[in-house]
Protein backbone atom coordinates (compact mmCIF):
# COMPACT_ATOMS: atom_id res chain seq x y z
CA UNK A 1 -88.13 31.09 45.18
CA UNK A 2 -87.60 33.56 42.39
CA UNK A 3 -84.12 32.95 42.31
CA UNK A 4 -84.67 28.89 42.01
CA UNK A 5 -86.59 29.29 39.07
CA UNK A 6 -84.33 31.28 37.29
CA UNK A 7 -81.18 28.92 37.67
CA UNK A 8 -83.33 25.82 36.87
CA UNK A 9 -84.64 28.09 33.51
CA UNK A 10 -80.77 29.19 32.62
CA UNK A 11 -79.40 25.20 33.86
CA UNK A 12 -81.99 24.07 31.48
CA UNK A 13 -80.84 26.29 28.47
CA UNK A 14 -77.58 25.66 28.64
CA UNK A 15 -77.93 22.21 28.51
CA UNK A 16 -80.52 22.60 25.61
CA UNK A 17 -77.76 24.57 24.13
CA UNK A 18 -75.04 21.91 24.90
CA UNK A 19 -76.75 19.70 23.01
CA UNK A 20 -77.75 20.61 20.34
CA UNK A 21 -74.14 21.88 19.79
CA UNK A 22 -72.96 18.82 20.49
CA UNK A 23 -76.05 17.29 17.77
CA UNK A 24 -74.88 20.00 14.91
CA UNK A 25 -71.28 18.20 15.52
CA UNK A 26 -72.18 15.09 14.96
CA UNK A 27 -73.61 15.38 12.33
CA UNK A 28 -70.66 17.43 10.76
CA UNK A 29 -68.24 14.42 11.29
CA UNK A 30 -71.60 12.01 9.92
CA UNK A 31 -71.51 14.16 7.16
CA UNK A 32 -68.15 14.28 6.29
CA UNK A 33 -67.62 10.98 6.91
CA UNK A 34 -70.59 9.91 4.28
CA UNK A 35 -68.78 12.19 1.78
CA UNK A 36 -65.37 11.09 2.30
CA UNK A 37 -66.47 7.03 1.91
CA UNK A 38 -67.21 8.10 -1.90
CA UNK A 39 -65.17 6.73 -4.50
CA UNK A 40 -65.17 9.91 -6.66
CA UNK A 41 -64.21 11.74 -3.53
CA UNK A 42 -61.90 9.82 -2.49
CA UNK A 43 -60.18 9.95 -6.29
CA UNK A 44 -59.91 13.86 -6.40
CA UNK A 45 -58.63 14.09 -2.80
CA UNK A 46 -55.75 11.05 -4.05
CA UNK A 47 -55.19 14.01 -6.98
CA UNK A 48 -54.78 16.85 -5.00
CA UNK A 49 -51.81 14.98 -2.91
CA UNK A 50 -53.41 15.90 0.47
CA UNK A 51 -51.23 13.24 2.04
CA UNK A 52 -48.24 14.64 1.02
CA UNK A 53 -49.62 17.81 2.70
CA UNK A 54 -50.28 16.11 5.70
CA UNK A 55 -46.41 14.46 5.67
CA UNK A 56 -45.08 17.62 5.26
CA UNK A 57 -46.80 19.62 8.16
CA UNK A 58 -45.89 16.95 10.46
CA UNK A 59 -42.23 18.07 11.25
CA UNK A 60 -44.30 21.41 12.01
CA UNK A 61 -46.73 20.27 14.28
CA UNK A 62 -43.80 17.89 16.26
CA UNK A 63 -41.86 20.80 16.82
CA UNK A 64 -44.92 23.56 17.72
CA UNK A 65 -46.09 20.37 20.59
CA UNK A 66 -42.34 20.23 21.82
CA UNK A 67 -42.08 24.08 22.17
CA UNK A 68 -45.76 24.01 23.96
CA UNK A 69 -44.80 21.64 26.34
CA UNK A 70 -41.97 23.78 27.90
């Protein structure tokens, strides 16, 4: 009976743990999602050229899924 107890205690945690992991991560992409609707924001990312960053890592990411898939 010991032994039921114990896996119900640590089945219990863990899923206590799962979700509040899985809380904290929503509200990251709430978060970040609340910052990135800002104009201001939005004007300094357009400055910094972060989509041309994006466009040029592409090629690099196509290529590093192609090798993976071998």
């Amino acid at each position: 009976m010991t032994k039921e107890i114990t896996r119900s205690a640590t089945s219990e945690t863990t899923d206590k743990e799962t979700l509040f992991m899985l809380g904290g991560i929503a509200l990251i992409v709430f978060g970040a999602g609340m910052v990135l609707s800002s104009p201001v924001i939005r004007r300094y990312l357009g400055q910094f050229g972060i989509g041309s960053l994006t466009q040029s890592a592409l090629p690099d990411i196509e290529r590093y899924l192609k090798l993976r898939s071998m």
